[in-house]
Protein backbone atom coordinates (compact mmCIF):
# COMPACT_ATOMS: atom_id res chain seq x y z
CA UNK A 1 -7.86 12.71 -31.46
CA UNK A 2 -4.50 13.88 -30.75
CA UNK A 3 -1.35 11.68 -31.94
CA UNK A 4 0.07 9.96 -28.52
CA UNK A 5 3.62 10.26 -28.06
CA UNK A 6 6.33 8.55 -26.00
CA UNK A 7 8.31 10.06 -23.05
CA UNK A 8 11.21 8.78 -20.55
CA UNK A 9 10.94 10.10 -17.22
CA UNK A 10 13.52 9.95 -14.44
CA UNK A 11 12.30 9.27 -10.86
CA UNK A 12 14.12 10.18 -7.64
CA UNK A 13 13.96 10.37 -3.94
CA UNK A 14 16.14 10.83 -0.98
CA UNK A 15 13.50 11.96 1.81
CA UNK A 16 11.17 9.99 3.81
CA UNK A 17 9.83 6.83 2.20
CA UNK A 18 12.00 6.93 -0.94
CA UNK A 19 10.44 3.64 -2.11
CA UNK A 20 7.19 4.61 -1.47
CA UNK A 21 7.35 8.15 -2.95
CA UNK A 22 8.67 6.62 -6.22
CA UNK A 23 5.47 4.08 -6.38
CA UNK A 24 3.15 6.56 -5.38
CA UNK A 25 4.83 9.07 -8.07
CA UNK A 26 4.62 6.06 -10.69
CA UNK A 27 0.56 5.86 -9.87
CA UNK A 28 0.33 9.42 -10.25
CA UNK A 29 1.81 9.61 -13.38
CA UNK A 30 -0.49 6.53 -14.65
CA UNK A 31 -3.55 8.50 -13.91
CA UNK A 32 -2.64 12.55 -15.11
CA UNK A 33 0.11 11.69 -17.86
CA UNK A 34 -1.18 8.52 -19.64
CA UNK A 35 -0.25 4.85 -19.73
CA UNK A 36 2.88 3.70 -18.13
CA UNK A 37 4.87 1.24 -20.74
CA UNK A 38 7.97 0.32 -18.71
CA UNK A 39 9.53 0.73 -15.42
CA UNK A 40 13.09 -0.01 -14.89
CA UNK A 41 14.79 -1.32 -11.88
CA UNK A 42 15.23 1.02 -8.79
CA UNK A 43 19.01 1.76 -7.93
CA UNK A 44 20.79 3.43 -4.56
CA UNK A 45 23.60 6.08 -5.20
CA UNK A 46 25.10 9.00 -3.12
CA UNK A 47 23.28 12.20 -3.55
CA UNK A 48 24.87 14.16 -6.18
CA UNK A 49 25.86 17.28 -6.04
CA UNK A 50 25.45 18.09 -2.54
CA UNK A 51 25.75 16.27 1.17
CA UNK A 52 22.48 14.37 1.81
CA UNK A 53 21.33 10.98 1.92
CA UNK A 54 21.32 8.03 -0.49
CA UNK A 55 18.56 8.72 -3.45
CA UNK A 56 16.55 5.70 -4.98
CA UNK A 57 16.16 6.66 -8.94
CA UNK A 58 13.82 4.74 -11.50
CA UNK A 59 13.04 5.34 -15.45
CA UNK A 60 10.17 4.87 -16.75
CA UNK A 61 8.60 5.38 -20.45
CA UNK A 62 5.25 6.67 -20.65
CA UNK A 63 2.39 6.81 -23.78
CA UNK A 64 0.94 10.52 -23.58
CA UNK A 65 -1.00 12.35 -25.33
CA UNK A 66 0.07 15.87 -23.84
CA UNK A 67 2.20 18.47 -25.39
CA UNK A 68 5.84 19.00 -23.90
CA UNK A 69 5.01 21.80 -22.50
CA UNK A 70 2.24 20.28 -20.76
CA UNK A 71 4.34 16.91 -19.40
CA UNK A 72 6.30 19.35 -17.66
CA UNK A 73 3.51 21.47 -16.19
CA UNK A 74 2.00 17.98 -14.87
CA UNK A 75 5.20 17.21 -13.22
CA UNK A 76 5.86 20.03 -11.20
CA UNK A 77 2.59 19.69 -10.38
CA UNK A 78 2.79 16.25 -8.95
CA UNK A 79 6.29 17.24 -7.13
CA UNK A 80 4.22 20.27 -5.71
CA UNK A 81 1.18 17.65 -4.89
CA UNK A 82 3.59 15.18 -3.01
CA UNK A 83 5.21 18.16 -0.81
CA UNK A 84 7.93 18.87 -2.84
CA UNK A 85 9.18 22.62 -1.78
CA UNK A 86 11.17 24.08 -4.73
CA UNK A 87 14.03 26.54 -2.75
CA UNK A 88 15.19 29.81 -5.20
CA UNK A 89 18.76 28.87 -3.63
CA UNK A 90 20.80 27.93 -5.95
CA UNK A 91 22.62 23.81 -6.01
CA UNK A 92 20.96 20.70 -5.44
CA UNK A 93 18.62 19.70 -2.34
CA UNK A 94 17.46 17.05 -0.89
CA UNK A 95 14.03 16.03 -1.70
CA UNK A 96 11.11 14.25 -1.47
CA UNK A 97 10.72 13.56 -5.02
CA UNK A 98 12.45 14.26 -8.63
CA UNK A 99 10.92 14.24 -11.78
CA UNK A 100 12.77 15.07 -14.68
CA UNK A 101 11.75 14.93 -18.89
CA UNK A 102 14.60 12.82 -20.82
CA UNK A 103 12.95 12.58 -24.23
CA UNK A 104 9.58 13.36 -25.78
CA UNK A 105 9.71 11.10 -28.56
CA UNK A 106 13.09 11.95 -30.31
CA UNK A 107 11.96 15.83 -30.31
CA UNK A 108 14.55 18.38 -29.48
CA UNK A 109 13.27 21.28 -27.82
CA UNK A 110 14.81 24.53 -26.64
CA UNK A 111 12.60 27.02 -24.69
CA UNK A 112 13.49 29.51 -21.78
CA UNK A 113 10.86 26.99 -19.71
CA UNK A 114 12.25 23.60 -21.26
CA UNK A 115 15.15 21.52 -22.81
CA UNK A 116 14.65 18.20 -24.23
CA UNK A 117 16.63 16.05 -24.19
CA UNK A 118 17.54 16.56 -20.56
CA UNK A 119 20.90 18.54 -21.27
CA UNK A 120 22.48 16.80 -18.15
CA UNK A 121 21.42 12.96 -18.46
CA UNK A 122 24.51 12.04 -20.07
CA UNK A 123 26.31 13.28 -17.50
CA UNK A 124 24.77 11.14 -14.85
CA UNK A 125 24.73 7.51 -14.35
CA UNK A 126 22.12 7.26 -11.84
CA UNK A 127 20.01 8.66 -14.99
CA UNK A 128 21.53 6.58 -17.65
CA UNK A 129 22.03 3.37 -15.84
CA UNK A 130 17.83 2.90 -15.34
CA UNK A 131 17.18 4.36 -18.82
CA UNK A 132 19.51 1.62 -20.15
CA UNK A 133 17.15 -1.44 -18.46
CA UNK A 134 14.16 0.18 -20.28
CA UNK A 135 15.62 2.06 -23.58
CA UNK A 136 18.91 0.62 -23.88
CA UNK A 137 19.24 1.41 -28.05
CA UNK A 138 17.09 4.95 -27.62
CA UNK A 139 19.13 7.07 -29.46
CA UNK A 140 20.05 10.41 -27.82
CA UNK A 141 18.91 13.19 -31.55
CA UNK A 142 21.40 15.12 -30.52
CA UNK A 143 24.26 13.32 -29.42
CA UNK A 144 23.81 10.47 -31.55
CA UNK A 145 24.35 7.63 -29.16
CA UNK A 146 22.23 5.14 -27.69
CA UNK A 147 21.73 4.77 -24.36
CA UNK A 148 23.77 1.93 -23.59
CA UNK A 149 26.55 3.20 -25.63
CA UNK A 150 26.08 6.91 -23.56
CA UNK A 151 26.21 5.03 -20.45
CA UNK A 152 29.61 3.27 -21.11
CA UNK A 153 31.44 6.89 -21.80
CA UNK A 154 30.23 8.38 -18.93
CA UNK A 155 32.26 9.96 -17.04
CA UNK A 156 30.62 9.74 -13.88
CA UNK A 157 31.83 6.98 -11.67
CA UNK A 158 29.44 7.38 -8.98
CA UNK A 159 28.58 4.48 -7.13
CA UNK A 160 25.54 3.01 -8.60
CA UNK A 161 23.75 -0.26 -6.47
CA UNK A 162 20.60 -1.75 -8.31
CA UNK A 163 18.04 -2.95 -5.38
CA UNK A 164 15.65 -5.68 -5.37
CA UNK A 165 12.60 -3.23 -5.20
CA UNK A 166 10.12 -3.21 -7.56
CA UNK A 167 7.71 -0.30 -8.75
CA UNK A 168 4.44 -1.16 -10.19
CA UNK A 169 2.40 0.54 -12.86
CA UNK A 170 -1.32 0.17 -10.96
CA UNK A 171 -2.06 -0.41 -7.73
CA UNK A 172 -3.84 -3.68 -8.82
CA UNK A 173 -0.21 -5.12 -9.64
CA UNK A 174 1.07 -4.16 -6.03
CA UNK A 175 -1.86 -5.22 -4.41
CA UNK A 176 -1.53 -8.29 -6.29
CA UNK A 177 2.40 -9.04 -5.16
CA UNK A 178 0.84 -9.62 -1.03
CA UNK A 179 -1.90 -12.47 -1.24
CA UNK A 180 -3.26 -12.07 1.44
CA UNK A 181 -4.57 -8.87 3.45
CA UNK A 182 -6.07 -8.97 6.42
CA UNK A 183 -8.32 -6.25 7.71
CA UNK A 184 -9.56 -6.49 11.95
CA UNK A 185 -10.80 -3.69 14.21
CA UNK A 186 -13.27 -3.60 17.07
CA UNK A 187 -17.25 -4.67 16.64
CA UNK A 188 -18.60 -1.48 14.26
CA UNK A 189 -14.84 -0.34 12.95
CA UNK A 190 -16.20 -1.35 10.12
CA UNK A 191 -13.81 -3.61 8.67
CA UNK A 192 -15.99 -5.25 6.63
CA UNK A 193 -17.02 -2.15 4.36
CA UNK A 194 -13.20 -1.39 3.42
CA UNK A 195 -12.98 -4.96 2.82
CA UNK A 196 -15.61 -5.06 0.48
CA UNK A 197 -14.44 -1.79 -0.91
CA UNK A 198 -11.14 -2.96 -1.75
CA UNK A 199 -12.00 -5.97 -3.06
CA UNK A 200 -14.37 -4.34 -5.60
CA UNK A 201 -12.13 -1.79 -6.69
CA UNK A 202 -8.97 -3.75 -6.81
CA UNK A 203 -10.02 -7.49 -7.97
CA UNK A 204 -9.43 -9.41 -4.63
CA UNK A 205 -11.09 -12.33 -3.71
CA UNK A 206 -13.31 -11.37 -0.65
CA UNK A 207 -13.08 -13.32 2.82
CA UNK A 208 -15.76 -12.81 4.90
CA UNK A 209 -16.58 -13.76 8.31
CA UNK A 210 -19.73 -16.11 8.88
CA UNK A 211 -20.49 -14.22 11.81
CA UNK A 212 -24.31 -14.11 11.79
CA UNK A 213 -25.61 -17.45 11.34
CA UNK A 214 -23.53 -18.72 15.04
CA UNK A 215 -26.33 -19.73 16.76
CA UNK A 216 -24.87 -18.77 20.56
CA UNK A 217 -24.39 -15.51 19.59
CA UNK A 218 -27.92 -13.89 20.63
CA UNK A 219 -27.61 -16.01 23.85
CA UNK A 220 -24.35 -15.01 24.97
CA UNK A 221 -24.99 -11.15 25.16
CA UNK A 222 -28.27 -12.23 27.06
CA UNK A 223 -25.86 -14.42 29.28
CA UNK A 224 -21.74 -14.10 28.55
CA UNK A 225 -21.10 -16.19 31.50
CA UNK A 226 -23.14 -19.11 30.39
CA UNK A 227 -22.44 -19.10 26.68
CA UNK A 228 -18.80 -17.99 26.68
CA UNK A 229 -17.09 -21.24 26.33
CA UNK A 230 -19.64 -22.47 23.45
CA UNK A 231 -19.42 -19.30 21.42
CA UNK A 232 -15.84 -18.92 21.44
CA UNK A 233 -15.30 -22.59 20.54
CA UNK A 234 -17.80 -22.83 17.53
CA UNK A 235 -16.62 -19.82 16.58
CA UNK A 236 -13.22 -20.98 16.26
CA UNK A 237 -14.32 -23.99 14.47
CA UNK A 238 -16.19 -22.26 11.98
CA UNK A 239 -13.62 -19.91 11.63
CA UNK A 240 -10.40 -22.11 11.46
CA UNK A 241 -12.73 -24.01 8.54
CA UNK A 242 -13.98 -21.22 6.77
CA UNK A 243 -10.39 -19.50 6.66
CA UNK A 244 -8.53 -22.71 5.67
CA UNK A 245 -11.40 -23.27 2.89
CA UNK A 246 -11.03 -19.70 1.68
CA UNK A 247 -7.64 -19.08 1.68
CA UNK A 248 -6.47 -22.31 -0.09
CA UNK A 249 -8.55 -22.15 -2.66
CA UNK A 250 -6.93 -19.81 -5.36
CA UNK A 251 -9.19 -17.74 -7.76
CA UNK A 252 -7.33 -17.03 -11.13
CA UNK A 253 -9.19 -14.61 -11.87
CA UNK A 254 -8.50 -12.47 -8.69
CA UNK A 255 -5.57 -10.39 -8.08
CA UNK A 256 -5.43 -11.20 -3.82
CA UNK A 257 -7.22 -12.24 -1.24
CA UNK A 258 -8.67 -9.60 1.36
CA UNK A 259 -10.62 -11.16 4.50
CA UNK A 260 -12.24 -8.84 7.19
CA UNK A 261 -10.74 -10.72 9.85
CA UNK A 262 -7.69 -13.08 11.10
CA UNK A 263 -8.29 -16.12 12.76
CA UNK A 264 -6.24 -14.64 15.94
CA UNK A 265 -9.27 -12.54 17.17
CA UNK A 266 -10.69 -16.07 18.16
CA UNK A 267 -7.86 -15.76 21.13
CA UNK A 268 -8.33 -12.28 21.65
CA UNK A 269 -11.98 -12.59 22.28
CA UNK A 270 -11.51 -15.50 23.95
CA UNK A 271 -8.97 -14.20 26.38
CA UNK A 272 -12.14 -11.36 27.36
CA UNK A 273 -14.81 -13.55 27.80
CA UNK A 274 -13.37 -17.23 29.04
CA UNK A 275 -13.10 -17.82 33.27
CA UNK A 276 -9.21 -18.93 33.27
CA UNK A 277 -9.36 -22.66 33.21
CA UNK A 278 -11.56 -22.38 29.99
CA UNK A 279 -9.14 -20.21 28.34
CA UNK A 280 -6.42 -22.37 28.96
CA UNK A 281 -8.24 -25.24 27.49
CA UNK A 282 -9.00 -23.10 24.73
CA UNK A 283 -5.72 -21.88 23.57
CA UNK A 284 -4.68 -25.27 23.63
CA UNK A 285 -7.02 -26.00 20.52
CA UNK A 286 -6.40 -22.51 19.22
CA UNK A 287 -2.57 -23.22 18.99
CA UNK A 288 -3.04 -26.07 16.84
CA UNK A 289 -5.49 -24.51 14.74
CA UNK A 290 -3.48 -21.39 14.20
CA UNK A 291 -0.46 -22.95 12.81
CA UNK A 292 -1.67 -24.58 10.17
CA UNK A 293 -3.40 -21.39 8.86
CA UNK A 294 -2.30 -18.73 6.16
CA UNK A 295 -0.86 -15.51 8.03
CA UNK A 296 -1.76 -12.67 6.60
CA UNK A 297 0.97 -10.17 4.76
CA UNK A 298 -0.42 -7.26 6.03
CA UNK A 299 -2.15 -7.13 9.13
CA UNK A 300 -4.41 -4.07 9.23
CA UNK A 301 -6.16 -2.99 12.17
CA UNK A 302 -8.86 -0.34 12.01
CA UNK A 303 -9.02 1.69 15.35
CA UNK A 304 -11.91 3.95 16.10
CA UNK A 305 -13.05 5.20 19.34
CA UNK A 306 -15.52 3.63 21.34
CA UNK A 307 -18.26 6.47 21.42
CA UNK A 308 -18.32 6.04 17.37
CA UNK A 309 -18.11 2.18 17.59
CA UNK A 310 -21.46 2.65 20.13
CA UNK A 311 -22.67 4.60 17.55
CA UNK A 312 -22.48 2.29 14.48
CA UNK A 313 -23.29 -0.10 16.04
CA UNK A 314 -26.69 0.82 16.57
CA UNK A 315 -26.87 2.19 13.66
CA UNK A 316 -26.56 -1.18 11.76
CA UNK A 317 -29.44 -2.31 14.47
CA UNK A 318 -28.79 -6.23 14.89
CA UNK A 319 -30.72 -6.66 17.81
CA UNK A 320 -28.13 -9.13 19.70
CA UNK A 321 -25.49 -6.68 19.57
CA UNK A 322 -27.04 -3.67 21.10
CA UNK A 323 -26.50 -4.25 24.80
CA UNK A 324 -22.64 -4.13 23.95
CA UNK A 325 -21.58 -1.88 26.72
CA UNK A 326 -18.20 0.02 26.70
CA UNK A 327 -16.18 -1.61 28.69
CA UNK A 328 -16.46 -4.65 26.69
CA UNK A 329 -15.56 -2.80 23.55
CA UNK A 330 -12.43 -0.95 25.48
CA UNK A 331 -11.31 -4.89 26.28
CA UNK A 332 -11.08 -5.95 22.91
CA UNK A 333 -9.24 -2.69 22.07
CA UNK A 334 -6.65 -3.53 24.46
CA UNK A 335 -6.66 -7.39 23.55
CA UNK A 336 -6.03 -5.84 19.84
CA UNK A 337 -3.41 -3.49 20.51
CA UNK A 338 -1.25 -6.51 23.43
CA UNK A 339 -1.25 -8.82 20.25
CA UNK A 340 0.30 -5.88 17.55
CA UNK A 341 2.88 -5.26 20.15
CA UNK A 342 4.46 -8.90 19.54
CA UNK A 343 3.03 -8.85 15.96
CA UNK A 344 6.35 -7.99 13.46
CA UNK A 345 6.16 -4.31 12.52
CA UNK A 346 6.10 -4.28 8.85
CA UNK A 347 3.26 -7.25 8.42
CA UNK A 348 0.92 -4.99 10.74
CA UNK A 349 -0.64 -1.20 10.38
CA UNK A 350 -2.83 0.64 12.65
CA UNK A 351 -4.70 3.16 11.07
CA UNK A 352 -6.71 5.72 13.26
CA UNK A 353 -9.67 6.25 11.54
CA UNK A 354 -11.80 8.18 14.78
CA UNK A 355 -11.91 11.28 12.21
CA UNK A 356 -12.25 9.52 8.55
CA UNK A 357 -15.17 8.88 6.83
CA UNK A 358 -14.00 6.61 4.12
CA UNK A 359 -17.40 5.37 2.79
CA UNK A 360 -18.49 9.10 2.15
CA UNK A 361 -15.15 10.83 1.75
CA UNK A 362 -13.03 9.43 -0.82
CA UNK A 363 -10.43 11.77 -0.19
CA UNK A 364 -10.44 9.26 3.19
CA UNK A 365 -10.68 6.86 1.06
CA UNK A 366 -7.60 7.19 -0.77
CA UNK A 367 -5.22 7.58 2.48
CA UNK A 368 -5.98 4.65 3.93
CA UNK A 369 -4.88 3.11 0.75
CA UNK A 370 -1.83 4.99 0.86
CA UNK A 371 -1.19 3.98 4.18
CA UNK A 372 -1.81 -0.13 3.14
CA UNK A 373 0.76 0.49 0.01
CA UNK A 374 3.31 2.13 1.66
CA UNK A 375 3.66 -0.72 4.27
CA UNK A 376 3.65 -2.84 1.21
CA UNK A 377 6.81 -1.54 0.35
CA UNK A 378 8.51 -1.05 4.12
CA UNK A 379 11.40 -3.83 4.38
């Protein structure tokens, strides 16, 4: 078994997402180099070196088992995975991320691929400013100076503003930081499923909807007119109780909550299916209800196109839902997408899903959850 070894990384990022780039480099790292220790602060600073916008830089220390040689070869590999295009011109670029090797251990190392220490951190205090929240008495081996005392005779005086972002070692610990996600789509989207998916594989407390055992439900796609009013209003009893229930009650051994549904879709069904006078009646109760309810953090909704929603839905086969037609499902699209329009941008997420499989395909899998944490970390 081969000895591990600690390393300090430096993070950076001055294209697209910068915060989100950093996290998602941070998870990388976690799962090819080893076990992240520490993360420091993120800071904002001018680009350096060149004309380009403000970078967002990060430390972090990491337990490894790999050789030198190999750290580095995993790097460029993640920059290279994340769309990072190396130019052959010479000077500094902007880019969508930049990871660098500090120290491995206190090894000094001096290769035509590799230098360790970095020969240029103590020339920069967007590098030594980070390092110093995570390694502040790390002692350079060959200048002799810790990092805090390396930091105060540099002679950089670049403008250097520490942010209240945080990065997170798992995605566990940034799932953990929202409470409460809610996941909607149309009838068959199959919001459920990634519900249940993420709350197995991230410790979430599941919310599910009690849709099934409504007892109007058969009889109102025999007759909507007729059972309209009833159905919408038990259903927003049951669900206004069932989500209050669910959501107050905190499990300490759960990370978040994740619910395949918000109470809202009470009024956007309702709006479909309820003659005018009943709605207004309706959304008289539902305005009550809904204010004293837990809004989600993130509002995700699942959009797939009605041919496939036809589709899975009979494929589940409950009987009551499979004279659906398609106008019906194209109305609650539309009711879906009238409420995100007034919803506030970086609570809600539409993710088209009409050519992802992500119950077979976990390369599917995985970008959805890239899309959820990088609205996690959108001001």
């Amino acid at each position: 078994m081969k000895e591990a070894k600690t390393t300090y990384l430096s993070l950076g990022s001055n294209l697209g997402n910068k915060l989100f780039n950093l996290q998602r480099a941070v998870l990388l790292l976690q799962k090819e180099l080893g076990t992240i220790l520490k993360i420091s602060g993120v800071y904002k600073s001018p680009s350096w070196g060149f004309e380009g916008e403000d970078f967002l830089n990060a430390c972090l220390s990491a337990e490894t088992e790999y050789t030198p040689t190999e750290v580095l070869h995993i790097i460029l590999k993640l920059e290279q995975d994340m769309g990072r295009l190396r130019s052959k011109v010479e000077g500094f670029q902007s880019r969508i991320i930049d990871i660098d090797l500090l120290y491995y251990n206190s090894e000094i190392i001096q290769t035509d691929d590799l230098r360790v220490p970095h020969p240029q951190m103590h020339l920069r205090r967007f590098v030594l400013k980070p390092l110093a929240d995570i390694a502040p008495q790390f002692y350079h081996p060959v200048l002799g100076k810790d990092t805090r005392n390396l930091l105060q005779e540099c002679k950089d005086k670049t403008s250097l503003q520490h942010t209240p972002h945080k990065l997170y070692a798992s995605r566990e610990l940034l799932f953990s930081q929202l409470h409460l996600v809610a996941i909607e789509g149309n009838i068959g989207a199959g919001k459920t499923t990634l519900a249940r998916k993420i709350a197995s594989e991230h410790n979430a407390k599941l919310v599910l909807e009690r849709f099934a055992d409504n007892p109007f439900l058969p009889k109102f796609y025999d007759d909507q007119s007729r059972y309209a009013f009833p159905l919408e209003m038990s259903f927003l009893a049951d669900r206004y109780q069932q989500f209050t229930d669910d959501t107050s009650q905190l499990d300490l051994f759960k990370n978040f909550m994740v619910s395949d549904y918000d109470i809202y879709k009470s009024l956007i069904f309702a709006q479909i299916t309820l003659q005018k006078e009943e709605f207004k009646l309706y959304r008289k109760m539902f305005n009550f209800m809904y204010s004293e309810v837990k809004k989600p953090d993130i509002y995700i909704f699942l959009y797939q196109r009605t041919e496939r929603l036809l589709e899975n839905i009979k494929k589940r086969g409950r009987s009551y839902e499979q004279g659906i037609d398609k106008e019906y499902l194209e109305k609650i699209n539309r009711g879906y997408f009238d409420f995100l329009k007034g919803f506030p941008h970086r609570k809600s997420l539409i993710i088209d899903i009409a050519d992802l499989d992500f119950i077979e395909n976990t390369t599917d899998y995985e970008l959805i959850i890239d899309k959820i944490l990088e609205q996690a970390l959108t001001n």
